[in-house]
N, C-alpha and C. Protein backbone atom coordinates (compact mmCIF):
# COMPACT_ATOMS: atom_id res chain seq x y z
N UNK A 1 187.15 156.93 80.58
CA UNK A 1 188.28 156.10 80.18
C UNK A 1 187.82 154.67 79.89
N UNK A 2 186.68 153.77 80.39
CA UNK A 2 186.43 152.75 80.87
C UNK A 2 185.54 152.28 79.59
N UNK A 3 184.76 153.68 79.29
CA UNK A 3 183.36 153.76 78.13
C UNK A 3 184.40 153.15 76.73
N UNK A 4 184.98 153.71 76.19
CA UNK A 4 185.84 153.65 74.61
C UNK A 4 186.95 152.53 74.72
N UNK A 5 187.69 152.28 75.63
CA UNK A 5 188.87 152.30 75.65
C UNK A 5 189.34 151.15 76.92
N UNK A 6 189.24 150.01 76.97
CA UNK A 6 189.18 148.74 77.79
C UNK A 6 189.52 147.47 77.33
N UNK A 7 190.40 146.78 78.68
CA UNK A 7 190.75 145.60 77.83
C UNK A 7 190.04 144.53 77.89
N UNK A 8 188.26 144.71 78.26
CA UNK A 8 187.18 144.14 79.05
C UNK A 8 186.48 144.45 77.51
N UNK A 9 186.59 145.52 76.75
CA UNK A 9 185.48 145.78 75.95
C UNK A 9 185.84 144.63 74.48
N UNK A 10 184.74 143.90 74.34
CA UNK A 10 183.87 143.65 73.07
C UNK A 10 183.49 143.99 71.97
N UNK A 11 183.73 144.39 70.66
CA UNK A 11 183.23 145.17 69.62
C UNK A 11 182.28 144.26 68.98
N UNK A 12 180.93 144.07 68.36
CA UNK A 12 180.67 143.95 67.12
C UNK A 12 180.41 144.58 66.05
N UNK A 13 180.08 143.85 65.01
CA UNK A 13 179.98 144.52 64.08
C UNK A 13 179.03 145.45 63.70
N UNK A 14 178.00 144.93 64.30
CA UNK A 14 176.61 146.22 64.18
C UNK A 14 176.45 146.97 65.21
N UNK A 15 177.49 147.08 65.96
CA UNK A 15 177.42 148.77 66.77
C UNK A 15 177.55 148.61 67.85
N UNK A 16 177.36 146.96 68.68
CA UNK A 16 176.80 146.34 69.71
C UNK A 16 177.90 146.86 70.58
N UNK A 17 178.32 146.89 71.84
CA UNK A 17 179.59 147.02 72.57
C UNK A 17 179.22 146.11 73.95
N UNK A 18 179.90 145.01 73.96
CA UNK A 18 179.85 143.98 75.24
C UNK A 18 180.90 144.55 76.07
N UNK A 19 181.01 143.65 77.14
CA UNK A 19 182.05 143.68 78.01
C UNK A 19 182.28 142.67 78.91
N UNK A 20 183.59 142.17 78.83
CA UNK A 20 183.66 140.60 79.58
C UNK A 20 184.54 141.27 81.05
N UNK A 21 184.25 142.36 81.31
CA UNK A 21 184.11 142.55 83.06
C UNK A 21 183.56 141.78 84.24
N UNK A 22 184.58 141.58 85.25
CA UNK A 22 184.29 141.00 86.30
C UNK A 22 183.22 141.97 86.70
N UNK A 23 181.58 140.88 87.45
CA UNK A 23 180.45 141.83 87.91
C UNK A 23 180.03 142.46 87.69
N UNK A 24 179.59 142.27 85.98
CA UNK A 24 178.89 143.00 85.08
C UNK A 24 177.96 141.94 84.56
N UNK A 25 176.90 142.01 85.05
CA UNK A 25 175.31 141.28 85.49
C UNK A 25 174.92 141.07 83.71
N UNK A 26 174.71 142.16 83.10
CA UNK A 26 173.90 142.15 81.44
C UNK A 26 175.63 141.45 80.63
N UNK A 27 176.70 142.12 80.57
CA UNK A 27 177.88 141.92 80.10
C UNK A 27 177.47 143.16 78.79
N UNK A 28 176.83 144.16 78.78
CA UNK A 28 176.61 145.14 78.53
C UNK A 28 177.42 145.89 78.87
N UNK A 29 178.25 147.18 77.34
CA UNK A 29 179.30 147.94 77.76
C UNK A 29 178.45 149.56 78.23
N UNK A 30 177.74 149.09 79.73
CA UNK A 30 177.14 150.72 79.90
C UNK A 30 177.59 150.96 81.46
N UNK A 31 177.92 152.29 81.94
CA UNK A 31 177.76 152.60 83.02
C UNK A 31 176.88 151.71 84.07
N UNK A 32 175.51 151.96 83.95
CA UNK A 32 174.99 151.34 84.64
C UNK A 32 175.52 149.83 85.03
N UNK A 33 175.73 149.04 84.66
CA UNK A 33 176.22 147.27 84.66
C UNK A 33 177.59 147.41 84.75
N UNK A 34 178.36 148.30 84.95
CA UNK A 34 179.91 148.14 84.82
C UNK A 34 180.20 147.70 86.27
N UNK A 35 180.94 147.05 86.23
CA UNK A 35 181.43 146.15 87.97
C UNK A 35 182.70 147.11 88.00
N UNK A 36 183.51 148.04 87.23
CA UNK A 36 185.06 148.67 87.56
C UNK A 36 184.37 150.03 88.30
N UNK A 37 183.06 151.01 87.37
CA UNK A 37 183.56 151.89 87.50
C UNK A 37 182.39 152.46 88.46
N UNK A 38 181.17 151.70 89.06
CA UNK A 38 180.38 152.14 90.26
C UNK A 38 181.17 151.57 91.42
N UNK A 39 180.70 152.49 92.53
CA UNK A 39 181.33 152.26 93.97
C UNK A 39 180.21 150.43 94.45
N UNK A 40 179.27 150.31 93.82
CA UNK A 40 178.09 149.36 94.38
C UNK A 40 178.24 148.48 93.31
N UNK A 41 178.73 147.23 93.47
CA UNK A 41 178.67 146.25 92.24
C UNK A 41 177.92 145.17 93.29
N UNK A 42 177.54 144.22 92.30
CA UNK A 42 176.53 142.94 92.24
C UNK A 42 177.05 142.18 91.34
N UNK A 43 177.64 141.32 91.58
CA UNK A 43 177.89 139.84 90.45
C UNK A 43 177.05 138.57 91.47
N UNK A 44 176.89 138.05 90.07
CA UNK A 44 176.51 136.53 90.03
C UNK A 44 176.92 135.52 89.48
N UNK A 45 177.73 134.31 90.09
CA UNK A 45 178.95 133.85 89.10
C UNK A 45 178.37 132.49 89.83
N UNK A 46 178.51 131.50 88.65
CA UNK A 46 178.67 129.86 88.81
C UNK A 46 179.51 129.69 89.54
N UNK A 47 179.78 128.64 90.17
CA UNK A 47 180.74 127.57 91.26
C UNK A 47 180.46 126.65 90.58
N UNK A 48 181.83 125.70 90.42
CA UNK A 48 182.55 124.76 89.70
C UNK A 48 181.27 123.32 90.53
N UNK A 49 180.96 123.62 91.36
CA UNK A 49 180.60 122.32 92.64
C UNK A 49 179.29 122.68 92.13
N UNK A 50 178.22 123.01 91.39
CA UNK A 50 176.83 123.74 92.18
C UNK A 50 176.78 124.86 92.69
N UNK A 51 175.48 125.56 92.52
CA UNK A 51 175.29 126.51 93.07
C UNK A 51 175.93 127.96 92.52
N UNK A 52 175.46 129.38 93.17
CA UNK A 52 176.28 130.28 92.50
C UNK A 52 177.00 130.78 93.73
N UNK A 53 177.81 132.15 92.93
CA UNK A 53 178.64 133.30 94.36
C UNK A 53 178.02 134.51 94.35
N UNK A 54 177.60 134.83 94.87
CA UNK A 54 177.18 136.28 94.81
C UNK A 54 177.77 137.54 95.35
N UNK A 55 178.43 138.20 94.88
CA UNK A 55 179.63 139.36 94.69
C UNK A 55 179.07 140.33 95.21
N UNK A 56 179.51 141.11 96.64
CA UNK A 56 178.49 142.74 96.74
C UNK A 56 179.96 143.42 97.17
N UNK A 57 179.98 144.97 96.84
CA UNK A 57 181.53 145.09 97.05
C UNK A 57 180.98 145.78 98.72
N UNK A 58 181.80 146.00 99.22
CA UNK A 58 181.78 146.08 100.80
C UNK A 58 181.49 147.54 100.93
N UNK A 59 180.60 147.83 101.90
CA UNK A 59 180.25 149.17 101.63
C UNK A 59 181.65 150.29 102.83
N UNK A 60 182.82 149.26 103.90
CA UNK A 60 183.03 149.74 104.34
C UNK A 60 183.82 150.46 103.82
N UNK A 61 184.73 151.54 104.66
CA UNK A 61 185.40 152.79 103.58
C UNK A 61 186.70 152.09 104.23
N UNK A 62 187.50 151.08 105.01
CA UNK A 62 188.51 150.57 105.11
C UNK A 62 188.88 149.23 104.28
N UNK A 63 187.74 148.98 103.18
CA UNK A 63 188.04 148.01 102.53
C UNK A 63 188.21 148.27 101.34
N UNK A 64 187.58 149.55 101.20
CA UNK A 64 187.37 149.67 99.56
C UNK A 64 188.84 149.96 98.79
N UNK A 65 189.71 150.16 99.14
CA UNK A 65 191.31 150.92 99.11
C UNK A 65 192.05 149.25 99.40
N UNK A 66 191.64 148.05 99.67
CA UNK A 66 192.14 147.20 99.34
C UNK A 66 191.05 145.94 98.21
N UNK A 67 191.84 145.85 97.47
CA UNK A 67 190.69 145.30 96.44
C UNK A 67 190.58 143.47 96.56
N UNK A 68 191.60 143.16 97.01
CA UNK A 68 191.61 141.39 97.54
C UNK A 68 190.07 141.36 98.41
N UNK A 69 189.98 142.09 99.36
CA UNK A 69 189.26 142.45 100.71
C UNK A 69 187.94 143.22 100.26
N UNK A 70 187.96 143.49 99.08
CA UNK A 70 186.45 144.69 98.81
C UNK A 70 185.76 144.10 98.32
N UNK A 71 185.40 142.97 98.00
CA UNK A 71 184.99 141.96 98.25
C UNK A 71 184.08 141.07 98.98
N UNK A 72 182.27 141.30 99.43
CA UNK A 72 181.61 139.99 100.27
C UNK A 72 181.36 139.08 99.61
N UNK A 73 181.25 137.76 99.78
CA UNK A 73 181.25 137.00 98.60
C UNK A 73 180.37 135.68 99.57
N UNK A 74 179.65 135.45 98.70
CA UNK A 74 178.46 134.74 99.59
C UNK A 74 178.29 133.36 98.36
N UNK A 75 178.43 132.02 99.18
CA UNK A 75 178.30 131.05 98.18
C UNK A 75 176.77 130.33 98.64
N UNK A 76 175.63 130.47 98.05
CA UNK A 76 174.33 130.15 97.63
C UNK A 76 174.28 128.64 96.91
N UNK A 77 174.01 127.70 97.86
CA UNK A 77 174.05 126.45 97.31
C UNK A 77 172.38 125.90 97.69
N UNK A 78 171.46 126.62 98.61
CA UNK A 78 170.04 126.10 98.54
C UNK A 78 169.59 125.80 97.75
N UNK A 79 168.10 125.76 97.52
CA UNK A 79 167.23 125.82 96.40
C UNK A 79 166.81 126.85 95.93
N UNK A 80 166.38 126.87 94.93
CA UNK A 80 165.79 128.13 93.52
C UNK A 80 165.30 129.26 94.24
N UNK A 81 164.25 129.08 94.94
CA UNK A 81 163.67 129.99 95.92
C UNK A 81 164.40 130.85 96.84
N UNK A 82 164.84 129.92 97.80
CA UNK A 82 165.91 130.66 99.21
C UNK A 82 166.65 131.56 98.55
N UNK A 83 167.49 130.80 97.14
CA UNK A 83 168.51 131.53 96.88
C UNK A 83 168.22 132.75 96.59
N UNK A 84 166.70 133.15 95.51
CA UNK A 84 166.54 134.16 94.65
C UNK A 84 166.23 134.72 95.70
N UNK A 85 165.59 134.70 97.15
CA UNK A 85 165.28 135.21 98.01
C UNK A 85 166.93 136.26 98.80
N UNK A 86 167.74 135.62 98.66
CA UNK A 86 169.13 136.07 99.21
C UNK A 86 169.64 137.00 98.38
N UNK A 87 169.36 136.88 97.16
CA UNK A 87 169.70 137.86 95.86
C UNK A 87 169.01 139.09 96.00
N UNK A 88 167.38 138.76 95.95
CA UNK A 88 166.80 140.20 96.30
C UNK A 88 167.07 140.40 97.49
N UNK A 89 166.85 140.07 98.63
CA UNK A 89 167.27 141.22 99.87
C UNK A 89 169.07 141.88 99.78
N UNK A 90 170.04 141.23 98.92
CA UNK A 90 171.40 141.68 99.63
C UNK A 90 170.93 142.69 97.83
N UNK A 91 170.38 142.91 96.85
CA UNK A 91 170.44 143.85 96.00
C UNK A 91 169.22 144.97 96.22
N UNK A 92 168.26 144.73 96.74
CA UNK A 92 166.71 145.80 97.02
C UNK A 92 166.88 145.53 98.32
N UNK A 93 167.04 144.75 99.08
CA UNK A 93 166.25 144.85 100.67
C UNK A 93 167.15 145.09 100.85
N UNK A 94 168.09 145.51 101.50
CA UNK A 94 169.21 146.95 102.14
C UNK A 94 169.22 147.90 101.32
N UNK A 95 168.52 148.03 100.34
CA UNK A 95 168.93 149.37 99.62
C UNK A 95 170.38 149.87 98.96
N UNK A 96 170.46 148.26 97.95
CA UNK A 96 172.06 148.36 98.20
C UNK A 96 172.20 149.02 96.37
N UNK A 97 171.62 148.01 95.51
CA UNK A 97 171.51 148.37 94.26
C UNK A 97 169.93 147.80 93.96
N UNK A 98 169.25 148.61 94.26
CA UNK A 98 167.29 148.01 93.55
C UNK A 98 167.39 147.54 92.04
N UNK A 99 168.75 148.81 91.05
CA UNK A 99 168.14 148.55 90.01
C UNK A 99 168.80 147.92 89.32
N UNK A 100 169.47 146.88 89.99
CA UNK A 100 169.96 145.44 89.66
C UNK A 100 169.20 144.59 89.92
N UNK A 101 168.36 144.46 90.87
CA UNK A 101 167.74 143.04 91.01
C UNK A 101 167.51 142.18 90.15
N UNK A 102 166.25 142.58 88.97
CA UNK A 102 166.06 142.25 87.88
C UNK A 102 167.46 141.03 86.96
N UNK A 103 168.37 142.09 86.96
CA UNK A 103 169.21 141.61 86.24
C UNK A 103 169.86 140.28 87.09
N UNK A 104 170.34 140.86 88.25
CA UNK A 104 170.82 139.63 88.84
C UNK A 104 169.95 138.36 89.16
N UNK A 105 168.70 138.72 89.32
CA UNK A 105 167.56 137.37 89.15
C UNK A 105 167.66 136.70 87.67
N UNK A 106 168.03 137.13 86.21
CA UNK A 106 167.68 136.88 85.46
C UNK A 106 169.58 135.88 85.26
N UNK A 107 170.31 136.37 85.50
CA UNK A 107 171.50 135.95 85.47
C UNK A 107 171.23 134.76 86.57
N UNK A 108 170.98 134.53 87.71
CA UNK A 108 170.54 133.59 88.24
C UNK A 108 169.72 132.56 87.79
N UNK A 109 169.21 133.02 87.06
CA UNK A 109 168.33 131.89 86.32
C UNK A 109 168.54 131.18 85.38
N UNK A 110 169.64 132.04 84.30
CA UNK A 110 170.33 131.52 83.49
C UNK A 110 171.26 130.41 84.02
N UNK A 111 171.97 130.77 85.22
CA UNK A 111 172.86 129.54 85.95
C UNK A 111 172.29 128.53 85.83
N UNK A 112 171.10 128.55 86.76
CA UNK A 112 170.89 127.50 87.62
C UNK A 112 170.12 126.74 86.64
N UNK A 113 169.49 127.17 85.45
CA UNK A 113 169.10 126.09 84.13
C UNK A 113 170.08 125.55 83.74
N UNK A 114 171.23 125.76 83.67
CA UNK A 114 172.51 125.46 83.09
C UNK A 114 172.95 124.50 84.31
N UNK A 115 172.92 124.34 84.96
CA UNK A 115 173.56 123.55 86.01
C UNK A 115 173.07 122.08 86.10
């Protein structure tokens, strides 16, 4: 339902398909990067003040059925290092999403040049 047919999806003209989904790391319209339709999302989002948020959805099974609450949300205001350090362990070091890291380091980086 999510793949064709969304009020998140992007068209261009040469075939491309984006998606301006909340916690969708590439903004790529694929399964893999979709923040709606895996149980394990990862966002990385600017703060208005500095610094980013970093989005992991809660792995408990009493939160996931409320969506205000499904939700950990971690605000990363250190330096370049610590932070990217907090990114990889809460996406590879628990074994939460490995094959995000990448992406969410690279979205991190994009921020924090921009900042």
């Amino acid at each position: 339902i999510i793949r064709n047919n969304s009020c998140f999806l992007v068209k261009q003209r040469n075939g491309v398909s984006f998606s301006s989904e909340p916690n969708n790391l590439t903004k790529i319209n694929s399964f893999k990067f979709s923040g709606l339709a895996n149980d394990r999302v990862v966002g990385v989002n600017a703060n208005a003040d500095g610094g980013v948020t970093l989005a992991v959805k809660s792995k408990k099974k009493s939160k996931t059925q409320k969506p205000a609450k499904a939700f950990t949300k971690i605000v990363l205001k250190k330096d370049f290092r610590r932070t990217a350090k907090t990114i990889i362990n809460n996406t590879s070091g628990n074994h939460y999403r490995s094959d995000l890291k990448a992406a969410a380091l690279a979205r991190y980086t994009a921020i924090a040049k921009s900042q």
